[in-house]
C-alpha atoms as a PDB file:
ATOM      1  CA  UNK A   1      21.547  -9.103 -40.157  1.00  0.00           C
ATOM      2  CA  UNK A   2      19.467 -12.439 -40.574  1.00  0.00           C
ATOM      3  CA  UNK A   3      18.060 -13.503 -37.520  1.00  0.00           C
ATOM      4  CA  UNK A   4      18.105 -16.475 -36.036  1.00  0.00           C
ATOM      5  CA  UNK A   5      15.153 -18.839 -34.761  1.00  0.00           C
ATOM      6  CA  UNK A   6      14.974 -20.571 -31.438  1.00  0.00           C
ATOM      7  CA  UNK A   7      11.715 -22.190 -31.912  1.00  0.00           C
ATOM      8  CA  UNK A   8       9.751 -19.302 -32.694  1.00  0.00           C
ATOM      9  CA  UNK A   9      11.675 -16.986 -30.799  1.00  0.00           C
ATOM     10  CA  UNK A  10      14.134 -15.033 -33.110  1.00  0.00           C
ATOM     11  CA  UNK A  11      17.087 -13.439 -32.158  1.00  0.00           C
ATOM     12  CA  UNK A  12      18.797 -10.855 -34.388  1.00  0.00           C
ATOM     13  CA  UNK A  13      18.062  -8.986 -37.376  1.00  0.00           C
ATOM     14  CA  UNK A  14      15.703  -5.682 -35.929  1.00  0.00           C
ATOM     15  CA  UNK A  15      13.614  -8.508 -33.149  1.00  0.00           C
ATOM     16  CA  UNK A  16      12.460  -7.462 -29.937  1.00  0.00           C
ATOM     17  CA  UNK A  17      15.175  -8.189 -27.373  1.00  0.00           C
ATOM     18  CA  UNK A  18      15.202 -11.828 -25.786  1.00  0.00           C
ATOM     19  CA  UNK A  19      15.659 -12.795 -22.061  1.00  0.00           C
ATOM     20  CA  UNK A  20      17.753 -15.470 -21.392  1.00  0.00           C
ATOM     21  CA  UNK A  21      17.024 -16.702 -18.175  1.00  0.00           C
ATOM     22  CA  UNK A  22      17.357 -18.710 -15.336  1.00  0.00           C
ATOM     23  CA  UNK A  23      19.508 -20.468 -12.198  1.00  0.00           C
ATOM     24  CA  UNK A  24      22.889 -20.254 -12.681  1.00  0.00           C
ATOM     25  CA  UNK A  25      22.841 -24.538 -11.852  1.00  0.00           C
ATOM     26  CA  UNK A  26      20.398 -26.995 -10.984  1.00  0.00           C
ATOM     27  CA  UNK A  27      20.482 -27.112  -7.468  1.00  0.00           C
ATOM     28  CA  UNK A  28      17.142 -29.376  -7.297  1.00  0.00           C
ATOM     29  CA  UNK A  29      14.527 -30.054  -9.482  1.00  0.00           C
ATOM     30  CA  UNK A  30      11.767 -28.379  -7.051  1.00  0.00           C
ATOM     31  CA  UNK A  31      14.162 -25.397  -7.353  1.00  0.00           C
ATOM     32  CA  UNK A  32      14.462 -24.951 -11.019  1.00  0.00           C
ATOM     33  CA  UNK A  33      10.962 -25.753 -11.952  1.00  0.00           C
ATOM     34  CA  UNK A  34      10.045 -22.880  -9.520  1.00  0.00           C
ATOM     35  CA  UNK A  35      12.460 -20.393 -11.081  1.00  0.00           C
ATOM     36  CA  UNK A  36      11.281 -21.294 -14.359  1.00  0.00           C
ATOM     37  CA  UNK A  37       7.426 -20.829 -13.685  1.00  0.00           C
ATOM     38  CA  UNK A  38       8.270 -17.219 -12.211  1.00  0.00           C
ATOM     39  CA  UNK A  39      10.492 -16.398 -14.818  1.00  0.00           C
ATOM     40  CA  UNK A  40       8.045 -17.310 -17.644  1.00  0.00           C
ATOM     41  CA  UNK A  41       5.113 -15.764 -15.446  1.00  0.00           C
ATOM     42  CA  UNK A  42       6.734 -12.809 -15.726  1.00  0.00           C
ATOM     43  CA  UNK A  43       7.794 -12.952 -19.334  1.00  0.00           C
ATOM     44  CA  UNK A  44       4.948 -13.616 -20.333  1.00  0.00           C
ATOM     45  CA  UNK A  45       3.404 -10.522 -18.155  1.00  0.00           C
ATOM     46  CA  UNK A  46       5.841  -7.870 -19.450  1.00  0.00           C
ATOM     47  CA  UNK A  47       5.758  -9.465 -23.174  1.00  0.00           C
ATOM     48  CA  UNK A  48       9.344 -10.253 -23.892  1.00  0.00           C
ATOM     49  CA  UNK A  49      10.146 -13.282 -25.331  1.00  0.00           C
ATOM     50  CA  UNK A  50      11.694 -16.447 -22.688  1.00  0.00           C
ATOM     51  CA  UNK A  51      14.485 -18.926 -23.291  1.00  0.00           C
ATOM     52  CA  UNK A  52      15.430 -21.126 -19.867  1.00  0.00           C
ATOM     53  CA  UNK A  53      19.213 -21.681 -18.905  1.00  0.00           C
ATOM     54  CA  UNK A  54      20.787 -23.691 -16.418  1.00  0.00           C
ATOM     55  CA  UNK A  55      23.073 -25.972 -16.195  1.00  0.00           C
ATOM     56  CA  UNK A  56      23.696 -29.241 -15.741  1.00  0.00           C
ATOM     57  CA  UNK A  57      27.186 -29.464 -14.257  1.00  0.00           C
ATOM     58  CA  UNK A  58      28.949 -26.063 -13.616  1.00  0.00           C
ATOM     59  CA  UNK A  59      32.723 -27.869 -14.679  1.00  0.00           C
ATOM     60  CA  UNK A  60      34.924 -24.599 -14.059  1.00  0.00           C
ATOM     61  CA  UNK A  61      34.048 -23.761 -10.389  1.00  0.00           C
ATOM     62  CA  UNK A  62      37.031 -22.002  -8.359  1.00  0.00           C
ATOM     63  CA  UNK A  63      37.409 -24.823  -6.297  1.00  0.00           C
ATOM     64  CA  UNK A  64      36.694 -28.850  -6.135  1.00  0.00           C
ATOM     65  CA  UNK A  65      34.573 -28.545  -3.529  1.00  0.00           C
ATOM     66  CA  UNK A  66      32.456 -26.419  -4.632  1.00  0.00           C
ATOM     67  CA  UNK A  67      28.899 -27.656  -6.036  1.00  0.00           C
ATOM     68  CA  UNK A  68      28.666 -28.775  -9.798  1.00  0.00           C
ATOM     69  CA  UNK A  69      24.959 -29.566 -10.402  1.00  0.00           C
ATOM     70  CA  UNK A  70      23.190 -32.531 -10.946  1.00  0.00           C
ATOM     71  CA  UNK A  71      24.992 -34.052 -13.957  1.00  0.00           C
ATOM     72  CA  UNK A  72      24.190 -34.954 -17.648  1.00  0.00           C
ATOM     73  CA  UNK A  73      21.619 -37.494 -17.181  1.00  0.00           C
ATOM     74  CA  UNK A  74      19.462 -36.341 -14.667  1.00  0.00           C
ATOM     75  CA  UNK A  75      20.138 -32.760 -15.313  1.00  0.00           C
ATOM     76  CA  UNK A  76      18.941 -32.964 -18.715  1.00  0.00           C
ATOM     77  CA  UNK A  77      15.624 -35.244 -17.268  1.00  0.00           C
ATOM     78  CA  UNK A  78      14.835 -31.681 -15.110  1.00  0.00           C
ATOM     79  CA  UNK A  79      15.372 -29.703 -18.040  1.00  0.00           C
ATOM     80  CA  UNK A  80      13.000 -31.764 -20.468  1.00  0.00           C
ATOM     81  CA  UNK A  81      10.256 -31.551 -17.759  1.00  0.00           C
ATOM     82  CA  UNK A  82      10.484 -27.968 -17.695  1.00  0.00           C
ATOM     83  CA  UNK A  83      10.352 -27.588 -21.730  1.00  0.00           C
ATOM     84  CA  UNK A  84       7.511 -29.973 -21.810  1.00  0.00           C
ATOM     85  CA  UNK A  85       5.865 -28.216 -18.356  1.00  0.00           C
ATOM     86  CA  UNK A  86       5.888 -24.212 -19.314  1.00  0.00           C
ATOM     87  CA  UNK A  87       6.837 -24.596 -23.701  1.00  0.00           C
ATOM     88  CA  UNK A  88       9.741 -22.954 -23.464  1.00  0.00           C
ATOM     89  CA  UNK A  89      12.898 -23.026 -25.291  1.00  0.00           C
ATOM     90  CA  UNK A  90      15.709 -24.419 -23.072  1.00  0.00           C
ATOM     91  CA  UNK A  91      19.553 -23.252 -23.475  1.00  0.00           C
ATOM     92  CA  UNK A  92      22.456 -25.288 -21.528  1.00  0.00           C
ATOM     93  CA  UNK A  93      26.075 -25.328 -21.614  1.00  0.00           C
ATOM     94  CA  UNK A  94      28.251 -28.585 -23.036  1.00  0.00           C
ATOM     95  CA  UNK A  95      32.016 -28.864 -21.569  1.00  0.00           C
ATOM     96  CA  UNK A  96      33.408 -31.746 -23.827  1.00  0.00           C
ATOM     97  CA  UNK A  97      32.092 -32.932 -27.145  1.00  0.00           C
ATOM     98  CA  UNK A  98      30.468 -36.317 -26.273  1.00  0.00           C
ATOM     99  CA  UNK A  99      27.955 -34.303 -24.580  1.00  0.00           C
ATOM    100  CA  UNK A 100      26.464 -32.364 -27.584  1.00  0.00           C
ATOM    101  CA  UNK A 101      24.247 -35.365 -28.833  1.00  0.00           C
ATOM    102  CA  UNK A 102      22.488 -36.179 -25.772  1.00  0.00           C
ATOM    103  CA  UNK A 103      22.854 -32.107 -24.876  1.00  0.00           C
ATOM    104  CA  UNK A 104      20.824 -31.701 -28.290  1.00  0.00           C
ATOM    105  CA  UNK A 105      17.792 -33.538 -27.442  1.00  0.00           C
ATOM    106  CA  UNK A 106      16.469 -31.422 -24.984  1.00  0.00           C
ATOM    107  CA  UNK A 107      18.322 -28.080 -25.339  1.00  0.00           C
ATOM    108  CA  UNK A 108      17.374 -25.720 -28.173  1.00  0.00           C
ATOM    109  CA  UNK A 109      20.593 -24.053 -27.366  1.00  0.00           C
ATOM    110  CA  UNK A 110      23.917 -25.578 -26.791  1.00  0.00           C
ATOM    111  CA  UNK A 111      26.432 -23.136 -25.101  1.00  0.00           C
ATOM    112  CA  UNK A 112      30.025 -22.994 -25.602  1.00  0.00           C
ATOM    113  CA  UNK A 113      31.265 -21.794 -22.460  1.00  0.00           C
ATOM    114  CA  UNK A 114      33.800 -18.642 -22.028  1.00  0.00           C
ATOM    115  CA  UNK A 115      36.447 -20.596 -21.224  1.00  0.00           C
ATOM    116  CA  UNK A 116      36.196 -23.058 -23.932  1.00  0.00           C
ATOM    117  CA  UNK A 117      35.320 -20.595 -26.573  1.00  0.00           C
ATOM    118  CA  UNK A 118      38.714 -21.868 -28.637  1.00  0.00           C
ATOM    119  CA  UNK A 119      38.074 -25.659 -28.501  1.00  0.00           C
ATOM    120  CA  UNK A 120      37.227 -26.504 -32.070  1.00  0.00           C
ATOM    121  CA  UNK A 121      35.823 -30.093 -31.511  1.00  0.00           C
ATOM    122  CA  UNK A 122      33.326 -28.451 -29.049  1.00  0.00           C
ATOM    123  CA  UNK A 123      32.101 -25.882 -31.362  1.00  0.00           C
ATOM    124  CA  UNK A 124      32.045 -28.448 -34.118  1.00  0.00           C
ATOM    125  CA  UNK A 125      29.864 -30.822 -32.261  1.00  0.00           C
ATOM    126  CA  UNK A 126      27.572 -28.218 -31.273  1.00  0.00           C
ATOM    127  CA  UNK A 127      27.141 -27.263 -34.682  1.00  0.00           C
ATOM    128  CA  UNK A 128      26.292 -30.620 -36.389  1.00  0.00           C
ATOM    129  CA  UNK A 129      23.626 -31.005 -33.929  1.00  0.00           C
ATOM    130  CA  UNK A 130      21.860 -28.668 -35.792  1.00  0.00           C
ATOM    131  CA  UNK A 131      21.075 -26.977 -32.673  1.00  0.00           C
ATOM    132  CA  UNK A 132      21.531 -23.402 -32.259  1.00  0.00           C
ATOM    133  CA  UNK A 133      24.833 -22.591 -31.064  1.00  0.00           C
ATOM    134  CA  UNK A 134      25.954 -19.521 -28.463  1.00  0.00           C
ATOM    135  CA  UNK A 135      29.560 -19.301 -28.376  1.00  0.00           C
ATOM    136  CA  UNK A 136      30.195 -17.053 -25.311  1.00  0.00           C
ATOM    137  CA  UNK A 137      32.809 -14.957 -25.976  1.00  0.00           C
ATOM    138  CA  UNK A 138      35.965 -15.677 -23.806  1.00  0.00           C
ATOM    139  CA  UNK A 139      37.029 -13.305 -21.342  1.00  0.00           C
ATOM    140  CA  UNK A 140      40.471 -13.252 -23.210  1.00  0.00           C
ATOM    141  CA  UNK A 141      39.451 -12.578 -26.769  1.00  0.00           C
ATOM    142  CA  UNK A 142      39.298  -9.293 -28.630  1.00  0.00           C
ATOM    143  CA  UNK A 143      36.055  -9.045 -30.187  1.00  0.00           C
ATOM    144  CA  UNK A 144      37.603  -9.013 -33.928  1.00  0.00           C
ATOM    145  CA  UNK A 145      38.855 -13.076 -32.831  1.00  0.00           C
ATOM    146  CA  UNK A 146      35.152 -14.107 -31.942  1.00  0.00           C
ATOM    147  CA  UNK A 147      34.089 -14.457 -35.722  1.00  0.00           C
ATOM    148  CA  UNK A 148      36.847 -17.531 -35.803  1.00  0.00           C
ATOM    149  CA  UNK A 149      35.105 -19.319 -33.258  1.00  0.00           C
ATOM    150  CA  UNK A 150      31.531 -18.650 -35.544  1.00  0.00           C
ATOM    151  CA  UNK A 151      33.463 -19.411 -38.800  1.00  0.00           C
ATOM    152  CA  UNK A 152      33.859 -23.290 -37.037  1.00  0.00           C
ATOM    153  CA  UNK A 153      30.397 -23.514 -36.478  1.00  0.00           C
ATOM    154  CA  UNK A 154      29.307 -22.016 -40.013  1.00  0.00           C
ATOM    155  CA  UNK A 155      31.526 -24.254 -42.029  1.00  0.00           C
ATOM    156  CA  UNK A 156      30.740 -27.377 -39.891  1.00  0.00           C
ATOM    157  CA  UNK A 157      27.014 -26.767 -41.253  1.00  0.00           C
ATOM    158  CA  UNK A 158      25.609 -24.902 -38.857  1.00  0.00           C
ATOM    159  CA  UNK A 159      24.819 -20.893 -39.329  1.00  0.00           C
ATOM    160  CA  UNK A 160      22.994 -20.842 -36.452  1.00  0.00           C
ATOM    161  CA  UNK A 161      24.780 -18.910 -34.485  1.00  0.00           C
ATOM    162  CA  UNK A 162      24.987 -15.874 -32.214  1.00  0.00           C
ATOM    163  CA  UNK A 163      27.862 -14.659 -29.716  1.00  0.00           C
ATOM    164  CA  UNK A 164      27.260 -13.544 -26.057  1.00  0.00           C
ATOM    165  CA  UNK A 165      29.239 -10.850 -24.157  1.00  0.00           C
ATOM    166  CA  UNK A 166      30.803 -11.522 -21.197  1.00  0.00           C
ATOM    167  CA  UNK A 167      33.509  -9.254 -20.246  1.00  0.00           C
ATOM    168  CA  UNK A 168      36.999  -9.258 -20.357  1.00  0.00           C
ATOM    169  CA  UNK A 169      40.042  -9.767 -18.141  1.00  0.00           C
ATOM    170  CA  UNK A 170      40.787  -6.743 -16.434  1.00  0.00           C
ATOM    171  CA  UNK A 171      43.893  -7.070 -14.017  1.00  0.00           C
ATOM    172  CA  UNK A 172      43.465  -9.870 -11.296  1.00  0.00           C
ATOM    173  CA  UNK A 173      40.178 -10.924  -9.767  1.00  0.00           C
ATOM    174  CA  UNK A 174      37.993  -8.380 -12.288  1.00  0.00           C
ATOM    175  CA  UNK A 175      36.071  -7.745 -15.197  1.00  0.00           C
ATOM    176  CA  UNK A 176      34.796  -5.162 -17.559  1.00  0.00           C
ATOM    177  CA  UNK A 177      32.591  -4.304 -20.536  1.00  0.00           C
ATOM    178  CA  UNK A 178      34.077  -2.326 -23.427  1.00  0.00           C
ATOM    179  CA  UNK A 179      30.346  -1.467 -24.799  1.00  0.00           C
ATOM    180  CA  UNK A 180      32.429  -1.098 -28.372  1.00  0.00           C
ATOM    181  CA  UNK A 181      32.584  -4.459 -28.135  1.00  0.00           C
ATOM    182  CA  UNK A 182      28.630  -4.516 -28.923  1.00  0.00           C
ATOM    183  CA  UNK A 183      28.178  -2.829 -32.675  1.00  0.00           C
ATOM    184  CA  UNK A 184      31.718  -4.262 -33.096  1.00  0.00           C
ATOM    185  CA  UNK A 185      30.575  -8.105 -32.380  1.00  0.00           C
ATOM    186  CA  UNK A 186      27.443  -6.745 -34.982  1.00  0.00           C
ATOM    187  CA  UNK A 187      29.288  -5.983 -37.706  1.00  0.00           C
ATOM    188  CA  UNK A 188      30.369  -9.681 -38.308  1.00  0.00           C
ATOM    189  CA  UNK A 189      26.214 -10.049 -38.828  1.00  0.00           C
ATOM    190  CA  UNK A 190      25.974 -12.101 -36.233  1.00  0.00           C
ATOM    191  CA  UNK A 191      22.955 -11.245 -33.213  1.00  0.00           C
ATOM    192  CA  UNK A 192      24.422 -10.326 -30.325  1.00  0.00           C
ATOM    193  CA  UNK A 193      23.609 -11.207 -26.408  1.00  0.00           C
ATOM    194  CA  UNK A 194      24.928  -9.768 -23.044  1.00  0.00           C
ATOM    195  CA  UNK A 195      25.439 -11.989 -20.215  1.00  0.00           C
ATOM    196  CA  UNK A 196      24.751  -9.155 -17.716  1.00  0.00           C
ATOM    197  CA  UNK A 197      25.440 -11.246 -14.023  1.00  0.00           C
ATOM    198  CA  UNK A 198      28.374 -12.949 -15.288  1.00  0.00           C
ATOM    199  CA  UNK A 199      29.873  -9.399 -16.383  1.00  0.00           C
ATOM    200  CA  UNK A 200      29.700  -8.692 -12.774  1.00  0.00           C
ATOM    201  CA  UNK A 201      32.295 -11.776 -11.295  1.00  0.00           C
ATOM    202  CA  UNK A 202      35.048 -11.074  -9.765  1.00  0.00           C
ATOM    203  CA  UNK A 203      36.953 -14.613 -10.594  1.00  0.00           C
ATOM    204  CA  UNK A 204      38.237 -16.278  -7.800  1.00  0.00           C
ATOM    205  CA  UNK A 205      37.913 -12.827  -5.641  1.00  0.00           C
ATOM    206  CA  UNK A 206      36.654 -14.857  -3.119  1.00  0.00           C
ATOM    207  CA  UNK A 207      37.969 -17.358  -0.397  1.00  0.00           C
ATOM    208  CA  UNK A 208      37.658 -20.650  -3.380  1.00  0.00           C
ATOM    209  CA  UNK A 209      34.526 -18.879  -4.479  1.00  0.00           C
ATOM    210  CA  UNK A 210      34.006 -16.253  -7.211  1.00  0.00           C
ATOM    211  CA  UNK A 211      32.753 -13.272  -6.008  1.00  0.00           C
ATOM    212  CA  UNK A 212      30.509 -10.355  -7.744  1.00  0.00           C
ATOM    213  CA  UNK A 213      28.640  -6.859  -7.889  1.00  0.00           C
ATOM    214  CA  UNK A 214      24.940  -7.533  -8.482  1.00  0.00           C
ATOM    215  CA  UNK A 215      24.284  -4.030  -7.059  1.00  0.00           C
ATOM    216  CA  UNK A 216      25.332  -3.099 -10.963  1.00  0.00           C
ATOM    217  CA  UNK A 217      23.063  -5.584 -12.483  1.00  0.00           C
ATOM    218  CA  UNK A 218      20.238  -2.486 -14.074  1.00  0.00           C
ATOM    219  CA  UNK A 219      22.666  -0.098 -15.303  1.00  0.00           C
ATOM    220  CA  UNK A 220      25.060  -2.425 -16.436  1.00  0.00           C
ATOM    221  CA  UNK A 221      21.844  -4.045 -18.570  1.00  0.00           C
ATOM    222  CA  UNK A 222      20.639  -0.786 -19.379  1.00  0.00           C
ATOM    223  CA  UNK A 223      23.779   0.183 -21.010  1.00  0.00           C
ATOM    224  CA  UNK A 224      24.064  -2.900 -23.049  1.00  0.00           C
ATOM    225  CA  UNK A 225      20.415  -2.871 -24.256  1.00  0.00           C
ATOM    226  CA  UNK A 226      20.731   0.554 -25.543  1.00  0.00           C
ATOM    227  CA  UNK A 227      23.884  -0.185 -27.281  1.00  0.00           C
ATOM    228  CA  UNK A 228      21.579  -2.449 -29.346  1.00  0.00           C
ATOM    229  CA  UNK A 229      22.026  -5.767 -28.178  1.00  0.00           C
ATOM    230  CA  UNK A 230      19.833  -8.036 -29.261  1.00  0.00           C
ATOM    231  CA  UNK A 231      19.593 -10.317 -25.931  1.00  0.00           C
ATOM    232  CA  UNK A 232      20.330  -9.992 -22.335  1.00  0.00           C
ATOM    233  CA  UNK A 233      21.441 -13.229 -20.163  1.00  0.00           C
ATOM    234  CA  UNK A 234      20.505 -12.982 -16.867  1.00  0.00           C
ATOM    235  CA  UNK A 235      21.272 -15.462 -14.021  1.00  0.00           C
ATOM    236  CA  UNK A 236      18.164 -15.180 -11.645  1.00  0.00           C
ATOM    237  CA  UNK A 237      17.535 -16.755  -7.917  1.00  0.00           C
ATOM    238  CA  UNK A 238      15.054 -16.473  -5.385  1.00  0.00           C
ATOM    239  CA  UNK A 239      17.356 -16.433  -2.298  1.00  0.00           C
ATOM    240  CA  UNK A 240      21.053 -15.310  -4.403  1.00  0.00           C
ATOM    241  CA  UNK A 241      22.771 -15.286  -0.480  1.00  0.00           C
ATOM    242  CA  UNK A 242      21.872 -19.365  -0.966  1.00  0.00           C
ATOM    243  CA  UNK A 243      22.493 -19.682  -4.048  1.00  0.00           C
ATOM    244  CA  UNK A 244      25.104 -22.881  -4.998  1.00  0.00           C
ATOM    245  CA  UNK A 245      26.752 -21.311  -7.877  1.00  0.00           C
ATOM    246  CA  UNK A 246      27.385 -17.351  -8.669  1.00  0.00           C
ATOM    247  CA  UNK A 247      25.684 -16.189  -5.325  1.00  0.00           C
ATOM    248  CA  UNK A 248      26.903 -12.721  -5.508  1.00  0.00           C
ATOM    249  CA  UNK A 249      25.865 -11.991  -8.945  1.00  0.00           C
ATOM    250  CA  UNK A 250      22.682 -12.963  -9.223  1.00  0.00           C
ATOM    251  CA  UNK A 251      19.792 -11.404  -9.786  1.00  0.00           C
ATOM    252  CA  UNK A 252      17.158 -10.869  -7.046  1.00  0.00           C
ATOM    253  CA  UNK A 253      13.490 -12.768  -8.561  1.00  0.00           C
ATOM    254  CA  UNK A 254      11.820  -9.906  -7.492  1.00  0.00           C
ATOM    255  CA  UNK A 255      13.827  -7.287  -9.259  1.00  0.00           C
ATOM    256  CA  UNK A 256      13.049  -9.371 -12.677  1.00  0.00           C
ATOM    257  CA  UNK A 257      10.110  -7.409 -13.838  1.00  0.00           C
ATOM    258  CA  UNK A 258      10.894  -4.153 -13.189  1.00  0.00           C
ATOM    259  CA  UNK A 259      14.263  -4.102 -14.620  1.00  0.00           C
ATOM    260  CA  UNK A 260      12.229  -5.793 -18.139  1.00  0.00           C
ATOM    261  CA  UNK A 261      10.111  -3.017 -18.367  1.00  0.00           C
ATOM    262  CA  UNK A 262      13.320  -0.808 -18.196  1.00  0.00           C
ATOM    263  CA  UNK A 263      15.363  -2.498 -20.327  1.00  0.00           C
ATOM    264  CA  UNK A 264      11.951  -2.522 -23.395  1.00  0.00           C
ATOM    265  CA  UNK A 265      11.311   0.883 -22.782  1.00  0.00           C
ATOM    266  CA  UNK A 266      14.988   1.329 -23.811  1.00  0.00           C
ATOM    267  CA  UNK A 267      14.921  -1.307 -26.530  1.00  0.00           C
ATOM    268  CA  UNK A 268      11.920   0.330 -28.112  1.00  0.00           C
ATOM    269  CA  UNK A 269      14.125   4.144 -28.311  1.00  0.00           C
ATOM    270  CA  UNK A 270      17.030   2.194 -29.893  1.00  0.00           C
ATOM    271  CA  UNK A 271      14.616   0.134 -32.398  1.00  0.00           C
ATOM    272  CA  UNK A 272      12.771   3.225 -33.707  1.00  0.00           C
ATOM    273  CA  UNK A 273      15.834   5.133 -34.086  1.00  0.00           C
ATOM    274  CA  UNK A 274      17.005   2.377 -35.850  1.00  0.00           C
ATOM    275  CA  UNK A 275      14.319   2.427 -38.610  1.00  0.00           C
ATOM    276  CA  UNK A 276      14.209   6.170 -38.691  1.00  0.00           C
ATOM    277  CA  UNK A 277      18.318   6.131 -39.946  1.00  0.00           C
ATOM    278  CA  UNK A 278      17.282   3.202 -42.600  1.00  0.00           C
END
């Protein structure tokens, strides 16, 4: 497997793992830029390399009422002064085409959300930003239909690509991870990342809310990491009881570092055995 770049992060192809990171929305500017100085603090503490999420405008929430973020424009304003504050490599989501341009300016990463992982014209306009594109992979799709939704990006220009894990619809109100899904994803030669917290919803298992099991955050990641993925996604919050968006799936600041030093100490067993077999 080639890997991919992200600045000089790369992703793929026998790299140390990368942490994806950050709120799961911009609920204030003070608010992100906070997250995003602990998160690199501690990144850069434990050595792993850092990409910032959030997003913008959360367009899928259960219900109307529920928060969405601050918008294009003045989310992607919070965003810039992050990338420009701490150097990091910012990912965000895009929800209709006409946002991958502006999207592109600031983000490193443009995300194709679950939901939309079908929607051609997205992925396409991702791809000719020349951005790097991370389709996540739909909670309804097989892993064998994911290289599709790559093949749009590839032949609109764009091979820079990698697929992020999810889970998958199981029964009302629940998810889980088939960890098959992980070398089978890998086989397409495409790197590989695992959206831990979102793994842990339970859609719409709350009153208008989604609901979740962070108490299964560090084996959950643990298990994916040592399946070989090449990435973990994590959505992380100070206070997750008060968080706007994805409060019961969070993960805890504080519970950041130690889980990184788990989840490398695991990384590094699966990488050697790796080059032992070659």
């Amino acid at each position: 497997m080639t890997p991919i770049k992200v600045g000089e992060i790369a992703i793929g192809g026998g790299s140390p793992f990368v942490l994806i990171a950050g709120p799961c929305v911009i609920e204030s500017e003070a608010h992100a830029t906070a997250i995003a100085a602990a998160l690199h603090e501690v990144a850069r503490r434990v050595g792993v390399p850092f990409i910032f999420k959030a997003s913008y405008d959360k367009a899928n929430r259960t219900s109307g009422r529920s928060f969405r973020g601050p918008g294009l424009p003045e989310g992607l304003r919070v965003l810039a002064a992050i990338k420009t504050r701490y150097g990091v490599p910012i990912l965000t989501d895009i929800h209709e085409p006409a946002q991958a341009a502006a999207a592109a300016e600031v983000a490193d990463v443009l995300q194709i959300p679950a939901f939309l992982s079908r929607q051609t014209d997205l992925i396409v306009a991702a791809a000719r930003t020349g951005r790097a594109v991370n389709i996540k992979k739909g909670q309804f799709l097989a892993p064998d239909d994911v290289r599709h939704a790559v093949a749009k990006a590839v032949d609109a220009g764009n091979p820079r690509v990698f697929v992020t894990e999810r889970g998958t619809s199981f029964g009302y109100h629940n998810l889980v991870v088939d960890i098959r899904t992980f070398p089978m994803l890998r086989e397409h030669g495409i790197p590989v990342v695992f959206d831990v917290t979102h793994s842990l919803q339970l859609p719409g298992g709350g009153d208008g809310v989604t609901a979740g099991q962070a108490e299964y955050i560090e084996p959950l990641a643990s298990a994916g990491v040592a399946a070989g993925v090449d990435g973990v996604l994590l959505e992380v919050h100070d206070d997750p009881a008060r968080a706007k968006s994805d409060a019961q799936n969070a993960l805890r600041l504080d519970r950041l570092e130690p889980l990184l030093r788990r989840l490398l100490a695991i990384d590094a067993i699966v990488k050697h055995s790796e080059l032992a077999t070659r």
